[in-house]
N, C-alpha and C. Protein backbone atom coordinates (compact mmCIF):
# COMPACT_ATOMS: atom_id res chain seq x y z
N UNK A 1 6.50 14.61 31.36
CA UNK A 1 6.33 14.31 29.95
C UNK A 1 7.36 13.27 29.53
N UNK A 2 7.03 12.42 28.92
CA UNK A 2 7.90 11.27 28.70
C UNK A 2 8.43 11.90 27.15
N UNK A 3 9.69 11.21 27.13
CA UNK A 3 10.90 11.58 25.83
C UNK A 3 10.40 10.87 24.61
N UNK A 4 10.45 11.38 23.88
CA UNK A 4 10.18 10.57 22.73
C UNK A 4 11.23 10.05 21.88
N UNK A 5 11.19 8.67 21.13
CA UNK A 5 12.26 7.90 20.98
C UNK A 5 12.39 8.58 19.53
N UNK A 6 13.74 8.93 18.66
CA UNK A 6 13.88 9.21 17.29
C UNK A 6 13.99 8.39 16.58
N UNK A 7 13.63 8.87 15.35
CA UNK A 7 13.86 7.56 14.54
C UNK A 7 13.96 8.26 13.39
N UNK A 8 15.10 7.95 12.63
CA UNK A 8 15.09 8.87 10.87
C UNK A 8 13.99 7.56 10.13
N UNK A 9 13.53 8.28 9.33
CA UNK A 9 13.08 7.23 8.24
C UNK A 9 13.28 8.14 6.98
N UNK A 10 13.61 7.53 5.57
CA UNK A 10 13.56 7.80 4.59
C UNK A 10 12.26 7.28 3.48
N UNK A 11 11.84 8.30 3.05
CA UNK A 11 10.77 8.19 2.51
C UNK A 11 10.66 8.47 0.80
N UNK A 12 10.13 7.71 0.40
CA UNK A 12 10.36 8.42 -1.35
C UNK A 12 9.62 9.59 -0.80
N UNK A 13 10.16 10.99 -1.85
CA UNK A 13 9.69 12.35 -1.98
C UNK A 13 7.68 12.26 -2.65
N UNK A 14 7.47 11.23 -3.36
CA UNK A 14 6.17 11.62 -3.98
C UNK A 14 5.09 11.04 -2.83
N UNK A 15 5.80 9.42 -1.57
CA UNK A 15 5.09 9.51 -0.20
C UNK A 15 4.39 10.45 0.47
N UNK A 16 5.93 11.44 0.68
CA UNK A 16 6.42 12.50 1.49
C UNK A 16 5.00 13.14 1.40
N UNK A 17 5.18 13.95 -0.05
CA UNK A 17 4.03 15.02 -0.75
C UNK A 17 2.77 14.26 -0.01
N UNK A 18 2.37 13.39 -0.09
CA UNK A 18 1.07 12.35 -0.07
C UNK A 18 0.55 12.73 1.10
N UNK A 19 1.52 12.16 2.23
CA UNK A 19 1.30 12.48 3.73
C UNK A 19 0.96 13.81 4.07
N UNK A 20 1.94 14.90 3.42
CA UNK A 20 1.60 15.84 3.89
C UNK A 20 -0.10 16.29 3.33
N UNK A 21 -0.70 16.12 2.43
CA UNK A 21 -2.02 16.39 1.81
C UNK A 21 -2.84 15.74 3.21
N UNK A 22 -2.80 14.58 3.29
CA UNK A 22 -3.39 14.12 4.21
C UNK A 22 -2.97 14.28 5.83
N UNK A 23 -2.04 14.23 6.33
CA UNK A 23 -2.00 15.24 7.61
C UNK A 23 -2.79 16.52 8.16
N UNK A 24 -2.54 17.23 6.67
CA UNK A 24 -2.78 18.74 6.72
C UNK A 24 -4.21 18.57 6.85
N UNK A 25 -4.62 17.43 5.92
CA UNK A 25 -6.62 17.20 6.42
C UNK A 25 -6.85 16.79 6.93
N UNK A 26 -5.92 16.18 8.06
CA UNK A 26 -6.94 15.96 9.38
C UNK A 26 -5.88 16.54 10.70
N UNK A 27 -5.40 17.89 10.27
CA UNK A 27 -5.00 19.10 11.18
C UNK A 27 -3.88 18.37 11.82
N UNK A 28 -3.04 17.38 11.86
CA UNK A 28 -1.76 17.21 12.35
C UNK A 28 -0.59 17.55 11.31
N UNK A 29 0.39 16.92 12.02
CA UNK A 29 2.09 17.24 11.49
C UNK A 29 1.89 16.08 11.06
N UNK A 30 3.01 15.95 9.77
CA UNK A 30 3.22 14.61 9.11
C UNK A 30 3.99 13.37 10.17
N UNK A 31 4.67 14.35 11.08
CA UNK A 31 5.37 13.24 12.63
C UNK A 31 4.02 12.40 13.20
N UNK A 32 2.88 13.71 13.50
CA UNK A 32 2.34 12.94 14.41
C UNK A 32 0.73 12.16 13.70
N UNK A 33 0.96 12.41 12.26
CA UNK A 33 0.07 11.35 10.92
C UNK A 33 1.03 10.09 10.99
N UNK A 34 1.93 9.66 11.21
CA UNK A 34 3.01 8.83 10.93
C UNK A 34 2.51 7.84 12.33
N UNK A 35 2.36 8.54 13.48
CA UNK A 35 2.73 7.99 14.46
C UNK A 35 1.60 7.49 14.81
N UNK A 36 0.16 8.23 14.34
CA UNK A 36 -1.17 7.74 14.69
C UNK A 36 -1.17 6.47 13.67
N UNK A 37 -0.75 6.57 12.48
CA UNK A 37 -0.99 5.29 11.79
C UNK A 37 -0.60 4.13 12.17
N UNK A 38 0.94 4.06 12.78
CA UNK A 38 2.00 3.24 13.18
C UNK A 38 0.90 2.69 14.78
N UNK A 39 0.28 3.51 15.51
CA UNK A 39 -0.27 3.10 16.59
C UNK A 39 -1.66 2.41 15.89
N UNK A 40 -2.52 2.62 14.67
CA UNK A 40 -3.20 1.67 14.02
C UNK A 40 -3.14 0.47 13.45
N UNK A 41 -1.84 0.61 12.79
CA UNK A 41 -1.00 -0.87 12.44
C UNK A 41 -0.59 -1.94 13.90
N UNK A 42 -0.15 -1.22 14.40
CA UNK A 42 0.04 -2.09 15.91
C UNK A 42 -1.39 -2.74 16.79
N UNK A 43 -2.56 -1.86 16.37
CA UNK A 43 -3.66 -2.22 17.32
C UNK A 43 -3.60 -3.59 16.22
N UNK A 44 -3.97 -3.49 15.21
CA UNK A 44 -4.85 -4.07 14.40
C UNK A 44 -4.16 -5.41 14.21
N UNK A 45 -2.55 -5.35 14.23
CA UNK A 45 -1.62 -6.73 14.48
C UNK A 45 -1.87 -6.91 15.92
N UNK A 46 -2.33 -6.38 16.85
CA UNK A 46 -2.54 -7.01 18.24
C UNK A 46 -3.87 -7.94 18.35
N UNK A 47 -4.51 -6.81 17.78
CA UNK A 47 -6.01 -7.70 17.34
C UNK A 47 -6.14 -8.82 17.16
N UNK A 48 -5.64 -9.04 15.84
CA UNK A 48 -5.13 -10.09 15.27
C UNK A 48 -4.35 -11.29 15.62
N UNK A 49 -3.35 -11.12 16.46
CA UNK A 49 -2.03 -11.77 16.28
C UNK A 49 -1.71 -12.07 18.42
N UNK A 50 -2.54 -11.16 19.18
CA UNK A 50 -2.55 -11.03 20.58
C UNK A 50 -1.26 -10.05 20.63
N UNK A 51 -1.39 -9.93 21.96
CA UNK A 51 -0.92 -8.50 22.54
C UNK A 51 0.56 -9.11 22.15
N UNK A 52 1.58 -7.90 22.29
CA UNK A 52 2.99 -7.53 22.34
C UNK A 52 3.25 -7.08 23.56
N UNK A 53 3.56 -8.03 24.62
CA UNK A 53 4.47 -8.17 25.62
C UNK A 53 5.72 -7.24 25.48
N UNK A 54 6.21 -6.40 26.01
CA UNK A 54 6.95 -5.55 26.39
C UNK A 54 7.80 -5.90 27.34
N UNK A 55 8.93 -6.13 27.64
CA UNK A 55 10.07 -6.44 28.44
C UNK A 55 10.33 -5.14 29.26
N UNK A 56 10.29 -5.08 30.96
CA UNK A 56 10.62 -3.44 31.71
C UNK A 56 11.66 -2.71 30.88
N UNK A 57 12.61 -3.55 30.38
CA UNK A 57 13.83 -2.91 30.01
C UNK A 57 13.13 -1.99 28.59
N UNK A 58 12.21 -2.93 27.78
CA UNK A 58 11.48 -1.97 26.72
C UNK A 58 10.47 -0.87 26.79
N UNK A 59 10.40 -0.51 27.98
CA UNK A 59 9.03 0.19 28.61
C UNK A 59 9.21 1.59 28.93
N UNK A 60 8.76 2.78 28.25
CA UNK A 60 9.48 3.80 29.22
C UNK A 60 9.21 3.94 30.50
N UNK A 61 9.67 4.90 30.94
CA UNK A 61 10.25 5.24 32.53
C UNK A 61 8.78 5.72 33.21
N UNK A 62 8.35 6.49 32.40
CA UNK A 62 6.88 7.22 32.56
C UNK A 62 5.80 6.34 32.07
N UNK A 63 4.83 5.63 32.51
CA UNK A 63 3.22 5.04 32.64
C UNK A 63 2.56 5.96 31.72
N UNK A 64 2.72 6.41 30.75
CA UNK A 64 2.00 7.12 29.48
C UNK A 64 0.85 5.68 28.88
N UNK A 65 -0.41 5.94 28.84
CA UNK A 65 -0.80 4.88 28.30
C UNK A 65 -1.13 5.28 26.20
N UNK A 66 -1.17 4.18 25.62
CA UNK A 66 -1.53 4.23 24.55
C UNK A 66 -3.66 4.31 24.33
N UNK A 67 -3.94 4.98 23.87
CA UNK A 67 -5.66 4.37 23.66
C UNK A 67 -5.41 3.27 22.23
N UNK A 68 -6.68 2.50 22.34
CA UNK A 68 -6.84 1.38 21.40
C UNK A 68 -7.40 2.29 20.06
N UNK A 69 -7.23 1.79 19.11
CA UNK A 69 -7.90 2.28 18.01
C UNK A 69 -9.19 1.91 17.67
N UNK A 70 -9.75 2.61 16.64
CA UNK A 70 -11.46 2.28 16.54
C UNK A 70 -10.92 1.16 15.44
N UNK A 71 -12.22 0.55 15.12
CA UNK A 71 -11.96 -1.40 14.40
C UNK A 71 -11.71 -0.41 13.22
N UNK A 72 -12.15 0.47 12.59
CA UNK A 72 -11.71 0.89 10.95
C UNK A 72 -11.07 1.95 10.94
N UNK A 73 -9.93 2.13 11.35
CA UNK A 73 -8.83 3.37 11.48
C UNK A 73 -8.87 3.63 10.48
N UNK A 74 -8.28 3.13 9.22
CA UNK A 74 -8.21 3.90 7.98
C UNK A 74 -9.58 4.51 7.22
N UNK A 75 -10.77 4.21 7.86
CA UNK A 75 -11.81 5.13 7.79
C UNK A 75 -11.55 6.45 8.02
N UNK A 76 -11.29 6.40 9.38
CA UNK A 76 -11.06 7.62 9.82
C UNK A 76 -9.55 8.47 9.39
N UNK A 77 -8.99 8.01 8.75
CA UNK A 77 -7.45 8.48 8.45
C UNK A 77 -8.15 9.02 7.29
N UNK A 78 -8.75 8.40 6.22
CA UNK A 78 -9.08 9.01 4.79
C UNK A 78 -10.54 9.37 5.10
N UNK A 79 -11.65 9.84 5.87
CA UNK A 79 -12.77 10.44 6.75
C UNK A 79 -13.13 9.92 5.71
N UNK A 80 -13.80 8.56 5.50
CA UNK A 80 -14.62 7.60 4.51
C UNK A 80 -15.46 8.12 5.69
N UNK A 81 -17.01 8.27 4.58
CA UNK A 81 -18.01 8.07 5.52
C UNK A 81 -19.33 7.54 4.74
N UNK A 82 -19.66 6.44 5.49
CA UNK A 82 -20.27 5.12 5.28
C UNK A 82 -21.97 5.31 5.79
């Protein structure tokens, strides 16, 4: 199992509340609502902008792969259905 990197972030409190409403509806922790979004923001600037090259030294130790996101993530974050 590869380590996971910490990171504090500070959040206004009325965010906070926000996330948690929406986590809780689509059955994760507000850590791992945070982290699926952050991996949507990254597809969608890769998309966009081409891949982010990673340096070995930036890479963890463990071959964990990421999956790509679907083209309308925030569909599925707020279950818009079209």
């Amino acid at each position: 199992m590869m380590e996971e990197a910490r990171f504090t972030l500070r959040i206004h409190p009325i965010l906070m509340n926000k996330m948690k409403h929406i986590a809780k509806s689509n059955g994760r922790s507000v850590n791992k609502e945070i982290e699926q979004i952050l991996k949507w923001v990254i597809d969608d600037y890769e998309r966009k902008c081409g891949r982010i090259a990673l340096d070995d030294d930036e890479m963890p130790k463990s071959k964990t792969e990421i999956k790509p996101a679907p083209d309308n993530p925030m569909d599925m974050l707020f279950k818009i259905e079209k």
